[in-house]
PDB file of N, CA and C in Angstrom:
ATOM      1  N   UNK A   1      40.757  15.944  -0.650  1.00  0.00           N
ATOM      2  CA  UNK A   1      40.140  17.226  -0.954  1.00  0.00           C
ATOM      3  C   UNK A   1      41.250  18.213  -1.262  1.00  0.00           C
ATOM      4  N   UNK A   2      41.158  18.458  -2.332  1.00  0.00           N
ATOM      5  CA  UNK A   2      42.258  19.604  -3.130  1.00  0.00           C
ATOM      6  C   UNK A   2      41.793  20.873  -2.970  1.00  0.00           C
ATOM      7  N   UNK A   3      41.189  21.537  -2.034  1.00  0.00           N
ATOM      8  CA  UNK A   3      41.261  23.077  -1.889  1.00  0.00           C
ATOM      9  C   UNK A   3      42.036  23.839  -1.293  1.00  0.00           C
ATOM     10  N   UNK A   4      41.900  25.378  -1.764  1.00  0.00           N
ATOM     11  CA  UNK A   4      42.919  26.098  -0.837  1.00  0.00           C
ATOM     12  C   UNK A   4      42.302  26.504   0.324  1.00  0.00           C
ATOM     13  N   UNK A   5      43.472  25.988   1.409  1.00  0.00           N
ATOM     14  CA  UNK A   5      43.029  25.807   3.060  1.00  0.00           C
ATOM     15  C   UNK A   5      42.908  27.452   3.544  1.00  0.00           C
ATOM     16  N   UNK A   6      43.240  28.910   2.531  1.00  0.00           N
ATOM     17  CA  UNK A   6      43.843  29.981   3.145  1.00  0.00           C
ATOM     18  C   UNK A   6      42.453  30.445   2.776  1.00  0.00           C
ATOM     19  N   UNK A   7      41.328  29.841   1.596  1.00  0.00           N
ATOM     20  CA  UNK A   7      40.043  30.358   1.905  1.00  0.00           C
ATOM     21  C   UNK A   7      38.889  29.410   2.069  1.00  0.00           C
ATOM     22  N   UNK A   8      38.260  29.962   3.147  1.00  0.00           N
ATOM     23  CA  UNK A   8      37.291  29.258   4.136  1.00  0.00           C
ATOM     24  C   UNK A   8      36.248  29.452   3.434  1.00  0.00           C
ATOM     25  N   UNK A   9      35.430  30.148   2.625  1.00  0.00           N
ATOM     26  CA  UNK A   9      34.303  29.954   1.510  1.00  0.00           C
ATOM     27  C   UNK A   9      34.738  28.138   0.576  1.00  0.00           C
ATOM     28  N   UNK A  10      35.862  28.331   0.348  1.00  0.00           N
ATOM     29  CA  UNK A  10      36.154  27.423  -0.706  1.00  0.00           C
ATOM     30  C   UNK A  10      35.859  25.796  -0.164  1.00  0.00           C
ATOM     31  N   UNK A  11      36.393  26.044   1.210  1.00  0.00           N
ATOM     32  CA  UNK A  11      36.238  24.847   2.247  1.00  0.00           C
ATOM     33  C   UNK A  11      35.433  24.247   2.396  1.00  0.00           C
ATOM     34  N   UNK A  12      34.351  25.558   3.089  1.00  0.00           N
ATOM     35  CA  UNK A  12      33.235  25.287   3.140  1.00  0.00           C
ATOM     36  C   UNK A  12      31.858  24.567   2.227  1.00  0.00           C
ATOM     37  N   UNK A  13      32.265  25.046   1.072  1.00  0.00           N
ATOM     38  CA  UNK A  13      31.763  24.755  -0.140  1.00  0.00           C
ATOM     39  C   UNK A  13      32.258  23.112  -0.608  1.00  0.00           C
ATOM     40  N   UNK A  14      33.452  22.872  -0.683  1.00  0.00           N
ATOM     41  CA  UNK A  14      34.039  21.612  -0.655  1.00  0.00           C
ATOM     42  C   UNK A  14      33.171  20.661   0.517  1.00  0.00           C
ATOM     43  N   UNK A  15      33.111  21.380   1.745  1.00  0.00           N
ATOM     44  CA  UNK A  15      32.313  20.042   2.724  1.00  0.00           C
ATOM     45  C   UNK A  15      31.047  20.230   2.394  1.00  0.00           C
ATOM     46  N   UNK A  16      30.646  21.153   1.724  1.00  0.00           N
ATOM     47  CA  UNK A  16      28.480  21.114   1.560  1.00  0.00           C
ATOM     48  C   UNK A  16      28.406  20.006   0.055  1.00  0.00           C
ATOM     49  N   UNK A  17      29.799  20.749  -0.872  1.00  0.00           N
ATOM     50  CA  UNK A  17      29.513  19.681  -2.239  1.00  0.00           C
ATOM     51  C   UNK A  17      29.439  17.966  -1.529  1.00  0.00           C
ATOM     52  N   UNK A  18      30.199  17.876  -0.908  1.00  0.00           N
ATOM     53  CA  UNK A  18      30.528  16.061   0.250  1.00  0.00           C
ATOM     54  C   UNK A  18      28.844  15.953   0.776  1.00  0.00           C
ATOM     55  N   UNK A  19      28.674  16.721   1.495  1.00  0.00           N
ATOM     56  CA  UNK A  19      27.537  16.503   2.236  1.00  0.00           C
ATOM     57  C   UNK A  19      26.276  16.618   1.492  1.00  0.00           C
ATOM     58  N   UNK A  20      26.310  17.290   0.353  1.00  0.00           N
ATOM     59  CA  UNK A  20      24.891  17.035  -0.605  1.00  0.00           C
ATOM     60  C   UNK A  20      25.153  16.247  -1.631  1.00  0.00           C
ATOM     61  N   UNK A  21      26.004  15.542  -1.635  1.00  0.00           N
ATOM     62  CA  UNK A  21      25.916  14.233  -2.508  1.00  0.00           C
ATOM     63  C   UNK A  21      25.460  13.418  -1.945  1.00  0.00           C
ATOM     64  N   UNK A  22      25.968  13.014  -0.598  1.00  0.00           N
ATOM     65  CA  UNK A  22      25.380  12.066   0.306  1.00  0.00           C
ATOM     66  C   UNK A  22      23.669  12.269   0.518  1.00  0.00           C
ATOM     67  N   UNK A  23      23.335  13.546   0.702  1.00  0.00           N
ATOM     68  CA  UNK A  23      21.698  13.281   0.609  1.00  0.00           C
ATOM     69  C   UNK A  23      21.062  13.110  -0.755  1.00  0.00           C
ATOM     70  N   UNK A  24      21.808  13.416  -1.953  1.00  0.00           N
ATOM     71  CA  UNK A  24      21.754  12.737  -3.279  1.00  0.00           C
ATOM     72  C   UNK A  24      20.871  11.518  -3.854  1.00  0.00           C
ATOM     73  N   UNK A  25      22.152  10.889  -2.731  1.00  0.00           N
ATOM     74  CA  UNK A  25      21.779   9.197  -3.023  1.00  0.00           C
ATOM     75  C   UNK A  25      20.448   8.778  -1.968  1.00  0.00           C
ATOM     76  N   UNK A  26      20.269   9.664  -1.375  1.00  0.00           N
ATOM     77  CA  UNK A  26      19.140   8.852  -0.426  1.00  0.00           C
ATOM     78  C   UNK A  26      18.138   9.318  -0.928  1.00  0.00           C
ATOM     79  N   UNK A  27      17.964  10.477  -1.480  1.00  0.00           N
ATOM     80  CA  UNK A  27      17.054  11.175  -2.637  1.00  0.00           C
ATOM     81  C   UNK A  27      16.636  10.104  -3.544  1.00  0.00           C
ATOM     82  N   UNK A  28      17.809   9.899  -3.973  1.00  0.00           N
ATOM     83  CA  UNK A  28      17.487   8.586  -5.357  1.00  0.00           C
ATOM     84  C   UNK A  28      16.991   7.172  -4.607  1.00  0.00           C
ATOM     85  N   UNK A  29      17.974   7.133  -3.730  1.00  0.00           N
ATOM     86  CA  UNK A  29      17.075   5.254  -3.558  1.00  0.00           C
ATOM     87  C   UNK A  29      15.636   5.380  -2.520  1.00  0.00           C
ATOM     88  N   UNK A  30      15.007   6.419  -2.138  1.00  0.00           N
ATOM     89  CA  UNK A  30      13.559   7.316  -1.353  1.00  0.00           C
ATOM     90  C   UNK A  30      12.948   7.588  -2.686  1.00  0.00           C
ATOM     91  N   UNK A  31      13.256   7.790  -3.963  1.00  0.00           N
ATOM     92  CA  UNK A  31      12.285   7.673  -4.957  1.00  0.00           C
ATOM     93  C   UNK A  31      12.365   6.079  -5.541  1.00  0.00           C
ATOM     94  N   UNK A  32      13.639   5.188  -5.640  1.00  0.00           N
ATOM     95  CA  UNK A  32      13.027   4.079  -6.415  1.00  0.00           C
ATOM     96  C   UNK A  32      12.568   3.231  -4.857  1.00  0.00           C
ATOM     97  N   UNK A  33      12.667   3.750  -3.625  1.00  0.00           N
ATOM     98  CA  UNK A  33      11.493   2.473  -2.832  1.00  0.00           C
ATOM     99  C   UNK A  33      10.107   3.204  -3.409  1.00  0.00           C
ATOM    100  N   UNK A  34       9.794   4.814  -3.380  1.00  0.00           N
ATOM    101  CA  UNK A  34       8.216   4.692  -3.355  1.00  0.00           C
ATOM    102  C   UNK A  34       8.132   4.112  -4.528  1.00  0.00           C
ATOM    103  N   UNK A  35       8.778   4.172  -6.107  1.00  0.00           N
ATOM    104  CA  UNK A  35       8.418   3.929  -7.343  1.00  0.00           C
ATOM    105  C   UNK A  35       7.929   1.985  -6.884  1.00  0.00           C
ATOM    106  N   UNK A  36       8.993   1.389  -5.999  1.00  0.00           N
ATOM    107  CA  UNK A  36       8.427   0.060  -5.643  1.00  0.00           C
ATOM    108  C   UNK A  36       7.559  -0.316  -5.056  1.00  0.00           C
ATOM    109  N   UNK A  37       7.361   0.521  -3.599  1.00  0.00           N
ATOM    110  CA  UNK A  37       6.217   0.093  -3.371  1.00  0.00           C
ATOM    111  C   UNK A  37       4.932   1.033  -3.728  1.00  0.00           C
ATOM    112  N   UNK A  38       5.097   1.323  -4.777  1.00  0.00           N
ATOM    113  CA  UNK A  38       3.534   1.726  -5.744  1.00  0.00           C
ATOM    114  C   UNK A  38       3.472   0.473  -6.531  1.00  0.00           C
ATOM    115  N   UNK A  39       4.326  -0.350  -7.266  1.00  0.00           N
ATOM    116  CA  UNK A  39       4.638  -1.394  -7.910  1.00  0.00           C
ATOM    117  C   UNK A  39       4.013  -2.674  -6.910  1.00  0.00           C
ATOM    118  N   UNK A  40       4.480  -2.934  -5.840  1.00  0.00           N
ATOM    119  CA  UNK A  40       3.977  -3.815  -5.026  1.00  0.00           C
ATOM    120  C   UNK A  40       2.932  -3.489  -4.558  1.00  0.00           C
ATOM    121  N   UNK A  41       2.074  -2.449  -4.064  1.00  0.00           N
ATOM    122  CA  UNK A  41       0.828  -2.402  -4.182  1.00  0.00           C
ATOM    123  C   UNK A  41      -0.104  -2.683  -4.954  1.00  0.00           C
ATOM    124  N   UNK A  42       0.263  -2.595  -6.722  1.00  0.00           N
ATOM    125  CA  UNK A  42      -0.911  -2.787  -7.545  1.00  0.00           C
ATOM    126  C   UNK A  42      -0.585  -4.300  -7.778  1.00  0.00           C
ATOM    127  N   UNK A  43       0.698  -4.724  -7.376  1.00  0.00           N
ATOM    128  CA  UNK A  43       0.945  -6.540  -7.594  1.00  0.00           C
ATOM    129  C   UNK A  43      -0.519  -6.828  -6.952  1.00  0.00           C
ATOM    130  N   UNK A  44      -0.765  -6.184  -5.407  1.00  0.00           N
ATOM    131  CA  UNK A  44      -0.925  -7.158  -4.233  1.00  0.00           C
ATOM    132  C   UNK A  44      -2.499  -7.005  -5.246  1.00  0.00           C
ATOM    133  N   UNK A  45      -3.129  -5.788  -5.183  1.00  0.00           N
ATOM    134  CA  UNK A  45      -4.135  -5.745  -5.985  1.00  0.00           C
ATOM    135  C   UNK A  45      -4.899  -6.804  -6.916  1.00  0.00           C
ATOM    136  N   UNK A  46      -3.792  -6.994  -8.127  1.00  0.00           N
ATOM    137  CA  UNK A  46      -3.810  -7.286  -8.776  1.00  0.00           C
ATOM    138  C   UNK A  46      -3.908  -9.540  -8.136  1.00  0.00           C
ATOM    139  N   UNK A  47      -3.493  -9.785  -7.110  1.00  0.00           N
ATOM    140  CA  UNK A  47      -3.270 -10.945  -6.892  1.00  0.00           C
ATOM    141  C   UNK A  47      -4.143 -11.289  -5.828  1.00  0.00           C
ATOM    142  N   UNK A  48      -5.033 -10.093  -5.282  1.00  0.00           N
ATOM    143  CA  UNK A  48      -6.093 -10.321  -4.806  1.00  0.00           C
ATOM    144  C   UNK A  48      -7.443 -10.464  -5.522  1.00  0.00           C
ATOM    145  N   UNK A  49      -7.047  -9.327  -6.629  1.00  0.00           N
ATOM    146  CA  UNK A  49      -8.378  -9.920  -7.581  1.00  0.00           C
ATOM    147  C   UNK A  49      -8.356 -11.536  -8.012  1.00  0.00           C
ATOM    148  N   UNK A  50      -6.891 -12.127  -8.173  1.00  0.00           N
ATOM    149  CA  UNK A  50      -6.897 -13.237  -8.690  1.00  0.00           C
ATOM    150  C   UNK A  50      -7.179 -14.163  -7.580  1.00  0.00           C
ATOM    151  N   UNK A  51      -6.756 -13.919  -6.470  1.00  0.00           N
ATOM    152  CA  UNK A  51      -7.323 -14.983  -5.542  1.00  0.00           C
ATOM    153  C   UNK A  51      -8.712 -15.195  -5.534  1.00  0.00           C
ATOM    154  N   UNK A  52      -9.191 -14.089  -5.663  1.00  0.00           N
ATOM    155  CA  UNK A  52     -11.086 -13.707  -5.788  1.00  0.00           C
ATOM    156  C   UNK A  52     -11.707 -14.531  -6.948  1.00  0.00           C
ATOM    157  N   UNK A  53     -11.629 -14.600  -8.006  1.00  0.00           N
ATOM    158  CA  UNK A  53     -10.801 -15.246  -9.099  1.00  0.00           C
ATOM    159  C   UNK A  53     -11.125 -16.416  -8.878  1.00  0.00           C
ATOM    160  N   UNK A  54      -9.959 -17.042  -8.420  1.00  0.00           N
ATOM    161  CA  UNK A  54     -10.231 -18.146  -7.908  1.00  0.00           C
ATOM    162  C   UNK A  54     -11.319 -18.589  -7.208  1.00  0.00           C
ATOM    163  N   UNK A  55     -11.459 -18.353  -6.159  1.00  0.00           N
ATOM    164  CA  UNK A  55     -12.774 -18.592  -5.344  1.00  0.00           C
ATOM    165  C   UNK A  55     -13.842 -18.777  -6.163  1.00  0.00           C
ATOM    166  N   UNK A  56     -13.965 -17.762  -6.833  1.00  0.00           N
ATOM    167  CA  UNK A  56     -15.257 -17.648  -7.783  1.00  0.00           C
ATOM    168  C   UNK A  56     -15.233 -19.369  -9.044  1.00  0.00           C
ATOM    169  N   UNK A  57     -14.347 -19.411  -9.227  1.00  0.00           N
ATOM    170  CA  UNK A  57     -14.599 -20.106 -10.585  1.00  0.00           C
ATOM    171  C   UNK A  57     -14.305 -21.644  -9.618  1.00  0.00           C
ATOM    172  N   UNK A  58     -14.163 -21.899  -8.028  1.00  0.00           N
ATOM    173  CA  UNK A  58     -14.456 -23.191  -7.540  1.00  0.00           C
ATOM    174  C   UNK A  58     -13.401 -23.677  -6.186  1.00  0.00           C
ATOM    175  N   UNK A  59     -12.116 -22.891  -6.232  1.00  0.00           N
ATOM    176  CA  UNK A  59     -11.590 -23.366  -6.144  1.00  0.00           C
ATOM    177  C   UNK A  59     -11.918 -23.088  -4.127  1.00  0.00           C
ATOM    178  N   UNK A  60     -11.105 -23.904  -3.110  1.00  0.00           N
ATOM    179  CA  UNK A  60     -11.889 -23.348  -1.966  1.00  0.00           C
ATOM    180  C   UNK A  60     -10.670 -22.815  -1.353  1.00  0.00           C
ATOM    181  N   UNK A  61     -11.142 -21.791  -0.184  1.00  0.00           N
ATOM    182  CA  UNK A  61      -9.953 -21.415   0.777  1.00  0.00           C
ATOM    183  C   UNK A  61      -8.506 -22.453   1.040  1.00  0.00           C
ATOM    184  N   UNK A  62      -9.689 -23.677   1.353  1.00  0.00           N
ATOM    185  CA  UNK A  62      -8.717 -24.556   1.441  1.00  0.00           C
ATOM    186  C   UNK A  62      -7.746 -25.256   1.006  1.00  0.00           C
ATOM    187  N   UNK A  63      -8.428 -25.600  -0.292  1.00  0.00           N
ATOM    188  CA  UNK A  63      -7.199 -26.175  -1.510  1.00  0.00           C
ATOM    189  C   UNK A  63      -6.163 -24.950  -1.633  1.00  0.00           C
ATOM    190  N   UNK A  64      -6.613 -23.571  -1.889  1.00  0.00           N
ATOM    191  CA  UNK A  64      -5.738 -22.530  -2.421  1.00  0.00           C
ATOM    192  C   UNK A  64      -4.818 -22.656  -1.417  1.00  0.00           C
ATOM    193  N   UNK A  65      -5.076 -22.720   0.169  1.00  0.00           N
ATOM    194  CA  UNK A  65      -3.720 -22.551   1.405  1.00  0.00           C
ATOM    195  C   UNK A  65      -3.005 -23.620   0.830  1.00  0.00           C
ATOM    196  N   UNK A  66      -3.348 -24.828   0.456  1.00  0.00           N
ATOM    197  CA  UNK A  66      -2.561 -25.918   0.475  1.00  0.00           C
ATOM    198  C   UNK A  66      -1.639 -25.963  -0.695  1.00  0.00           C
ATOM    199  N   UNK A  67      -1.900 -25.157  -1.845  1.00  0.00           N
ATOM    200  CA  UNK A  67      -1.651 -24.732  -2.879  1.00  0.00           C
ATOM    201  C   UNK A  67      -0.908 -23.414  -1.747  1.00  0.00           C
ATOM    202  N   UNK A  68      -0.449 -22.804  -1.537  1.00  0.00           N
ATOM    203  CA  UNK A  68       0.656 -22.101  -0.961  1.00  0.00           C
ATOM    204  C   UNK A  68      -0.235 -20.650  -1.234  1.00  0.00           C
ATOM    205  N   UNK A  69      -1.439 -20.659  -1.466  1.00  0.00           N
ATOM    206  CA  UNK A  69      -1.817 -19.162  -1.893  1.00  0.00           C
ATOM    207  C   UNK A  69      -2.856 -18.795  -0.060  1.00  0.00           C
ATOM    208  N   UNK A  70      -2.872 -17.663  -0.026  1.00  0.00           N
ATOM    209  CA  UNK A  70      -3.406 -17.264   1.153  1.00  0.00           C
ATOM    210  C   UNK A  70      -3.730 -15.850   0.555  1.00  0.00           C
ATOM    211  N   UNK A  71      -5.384 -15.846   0.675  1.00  0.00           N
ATOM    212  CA  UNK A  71      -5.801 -14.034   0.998  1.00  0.00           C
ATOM    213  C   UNK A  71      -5.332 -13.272   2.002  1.00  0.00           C
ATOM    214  N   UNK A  72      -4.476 -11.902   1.390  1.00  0.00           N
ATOM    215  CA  UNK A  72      -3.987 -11.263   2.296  1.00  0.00           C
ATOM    216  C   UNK A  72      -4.950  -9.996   2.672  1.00  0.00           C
ATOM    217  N   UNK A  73      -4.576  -9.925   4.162  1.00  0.00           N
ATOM    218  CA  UNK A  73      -5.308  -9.073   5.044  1.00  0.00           C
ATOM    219  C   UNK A  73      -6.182  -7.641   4.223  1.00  0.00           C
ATOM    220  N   UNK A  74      -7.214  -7.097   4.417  1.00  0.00           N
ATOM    221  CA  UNK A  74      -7.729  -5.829   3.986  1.00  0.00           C
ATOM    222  C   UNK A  74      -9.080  -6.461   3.961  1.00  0.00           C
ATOM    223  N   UNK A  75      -9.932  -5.032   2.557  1.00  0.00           N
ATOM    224  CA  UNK A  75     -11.182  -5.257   2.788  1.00  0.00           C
ATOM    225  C   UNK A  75     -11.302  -6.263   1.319  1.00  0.00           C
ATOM    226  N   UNK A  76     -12.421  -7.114   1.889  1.00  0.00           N
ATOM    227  CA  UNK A  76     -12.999  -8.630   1.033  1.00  0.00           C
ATOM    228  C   UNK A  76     -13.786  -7.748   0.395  1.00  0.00           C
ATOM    229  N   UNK A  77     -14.031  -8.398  -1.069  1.00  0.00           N
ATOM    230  CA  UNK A  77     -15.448  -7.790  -1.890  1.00  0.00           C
ATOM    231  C   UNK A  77     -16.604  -8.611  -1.103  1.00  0.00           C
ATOM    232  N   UNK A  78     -17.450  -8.045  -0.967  1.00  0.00           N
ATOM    233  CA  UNK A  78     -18.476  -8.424  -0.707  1.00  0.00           C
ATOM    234  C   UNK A  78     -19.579  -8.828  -1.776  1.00  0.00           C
ATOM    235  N   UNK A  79     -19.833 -10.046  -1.707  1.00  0.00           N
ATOM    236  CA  UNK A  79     -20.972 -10.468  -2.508  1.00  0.00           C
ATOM    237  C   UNK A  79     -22.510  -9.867  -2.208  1.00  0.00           C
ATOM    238  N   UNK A  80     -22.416  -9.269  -1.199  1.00  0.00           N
ATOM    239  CA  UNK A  80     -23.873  -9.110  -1.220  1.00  0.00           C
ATOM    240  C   UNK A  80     -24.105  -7.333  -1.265  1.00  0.00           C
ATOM    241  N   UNK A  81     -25.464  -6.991  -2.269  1.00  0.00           N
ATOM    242  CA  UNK A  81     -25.355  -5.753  -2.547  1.00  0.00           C
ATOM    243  C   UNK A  81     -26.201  -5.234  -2.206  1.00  0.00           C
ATOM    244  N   UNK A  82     -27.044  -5.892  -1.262  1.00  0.00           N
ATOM    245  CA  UNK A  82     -28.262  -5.519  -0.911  1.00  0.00           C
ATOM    246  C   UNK A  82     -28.144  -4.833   0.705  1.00  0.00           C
ATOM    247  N   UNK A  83     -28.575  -3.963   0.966  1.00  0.00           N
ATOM    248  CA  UNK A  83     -28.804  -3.197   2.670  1.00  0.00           C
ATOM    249  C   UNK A  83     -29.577  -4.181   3.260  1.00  0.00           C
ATOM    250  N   UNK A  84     -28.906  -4.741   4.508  1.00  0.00           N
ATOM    251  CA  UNK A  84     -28.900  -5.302   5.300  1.00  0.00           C
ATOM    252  C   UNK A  84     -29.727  -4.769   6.562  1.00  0.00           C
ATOM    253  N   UNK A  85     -29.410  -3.613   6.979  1.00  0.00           N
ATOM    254  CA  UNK A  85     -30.353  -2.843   7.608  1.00  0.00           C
ATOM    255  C   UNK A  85     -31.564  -3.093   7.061  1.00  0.00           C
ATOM    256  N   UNK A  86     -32.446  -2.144   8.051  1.00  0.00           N
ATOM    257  CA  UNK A  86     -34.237  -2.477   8.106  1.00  0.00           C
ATOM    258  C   UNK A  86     -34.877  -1.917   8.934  1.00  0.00           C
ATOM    259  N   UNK A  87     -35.500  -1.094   9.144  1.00  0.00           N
ATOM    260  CA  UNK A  87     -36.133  -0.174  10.124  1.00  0.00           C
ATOM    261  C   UNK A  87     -37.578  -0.694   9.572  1.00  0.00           C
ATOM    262  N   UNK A  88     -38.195  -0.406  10.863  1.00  0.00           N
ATOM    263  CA  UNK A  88     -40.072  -0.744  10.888  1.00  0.00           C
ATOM    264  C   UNK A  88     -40.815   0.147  11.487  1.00  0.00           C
ATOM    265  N   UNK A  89     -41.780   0.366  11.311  1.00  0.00           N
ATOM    266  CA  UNK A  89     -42.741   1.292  11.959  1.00  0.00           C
ATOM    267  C   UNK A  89     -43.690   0.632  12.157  1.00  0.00           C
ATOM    268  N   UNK A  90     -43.823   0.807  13.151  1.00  0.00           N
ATOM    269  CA  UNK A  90     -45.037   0.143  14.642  1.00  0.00           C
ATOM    270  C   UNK A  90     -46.135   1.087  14.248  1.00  0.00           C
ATOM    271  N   UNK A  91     -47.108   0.757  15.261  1.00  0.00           N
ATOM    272  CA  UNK A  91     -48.505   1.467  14.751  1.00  0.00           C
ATOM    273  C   UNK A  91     -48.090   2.635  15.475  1.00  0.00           C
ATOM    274  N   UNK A  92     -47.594   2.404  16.728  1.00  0.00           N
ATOM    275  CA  UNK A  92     -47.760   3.438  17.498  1.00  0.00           C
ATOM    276  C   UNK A  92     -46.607   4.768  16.676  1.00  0.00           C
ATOM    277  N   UNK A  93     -46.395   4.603  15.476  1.00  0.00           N
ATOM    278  CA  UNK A  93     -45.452   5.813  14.842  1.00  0.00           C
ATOM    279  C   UNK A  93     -43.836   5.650  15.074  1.00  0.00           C
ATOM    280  N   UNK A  94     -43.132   5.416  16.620  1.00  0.00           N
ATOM    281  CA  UNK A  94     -42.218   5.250  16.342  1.00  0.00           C
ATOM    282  C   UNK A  94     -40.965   4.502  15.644  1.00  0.00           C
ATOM    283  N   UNK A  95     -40.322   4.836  15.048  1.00  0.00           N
ATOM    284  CA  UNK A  95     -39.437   4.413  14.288  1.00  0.00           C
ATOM    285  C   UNK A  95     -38.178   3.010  14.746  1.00  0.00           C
ATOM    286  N   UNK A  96     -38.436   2.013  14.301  1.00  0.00           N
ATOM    287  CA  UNK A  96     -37.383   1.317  14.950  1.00  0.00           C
ATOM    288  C   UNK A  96     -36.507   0.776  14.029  1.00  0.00           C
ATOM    289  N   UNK A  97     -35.377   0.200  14.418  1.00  0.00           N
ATOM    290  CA  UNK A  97     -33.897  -0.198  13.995  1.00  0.00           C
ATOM    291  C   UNK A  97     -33.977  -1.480  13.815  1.00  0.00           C
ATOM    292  N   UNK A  98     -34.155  -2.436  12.719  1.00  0.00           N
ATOM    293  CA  UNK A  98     -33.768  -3.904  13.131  1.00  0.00           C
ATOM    294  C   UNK A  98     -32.557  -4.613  13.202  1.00  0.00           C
TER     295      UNK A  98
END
């Protein structure tokens, strides 16, 4: 560090230029992880539709594990689109839950 030691602005300034470069770089590699994992999120997306994919056109849980592929954890599409729920009404009026 080449400054003059007789002024303390200059110094000072010399150790903040040091010290905000260093948060610089963590700036930069804190934007290319999120830029990655936005990238690896729409992979996983994208390789869950295909596992789905699969399933659909035959293939079974089982062959696919053995085949090295495994559905990863979250929410499954659900095949069924119909409400499952069902409420009834008794004579006597009240309302029930099935």
């Amino acid at each position: 560090m080449s400054t003059d030691t007789t002024d303390p602005l200059a110094v000072a300034e010399a150790m903040m230029k040091e010290r905000r470069d260093t948060v610089k770089s963590l700036a930069k590699l804190g934007e290319e992880k999120t830029a990655l994992q936005a990238k690896i999120a729409d992979v996983e997306k994208h390789e869950g539709d295909a596992y789905e994919l699969a399933l659909a056109s035959g293939w079974s849980q089982s062959e696919l594990k053995k085949m090295g592929f495994t559905r990863k954890s979250g929410p499954r599409k659900s095949k069924r689109t119909t409400d499952s729920s069902a409420s009834v009404t008794p004579i006597n009026g009240q309302e029930v839950s099935a």
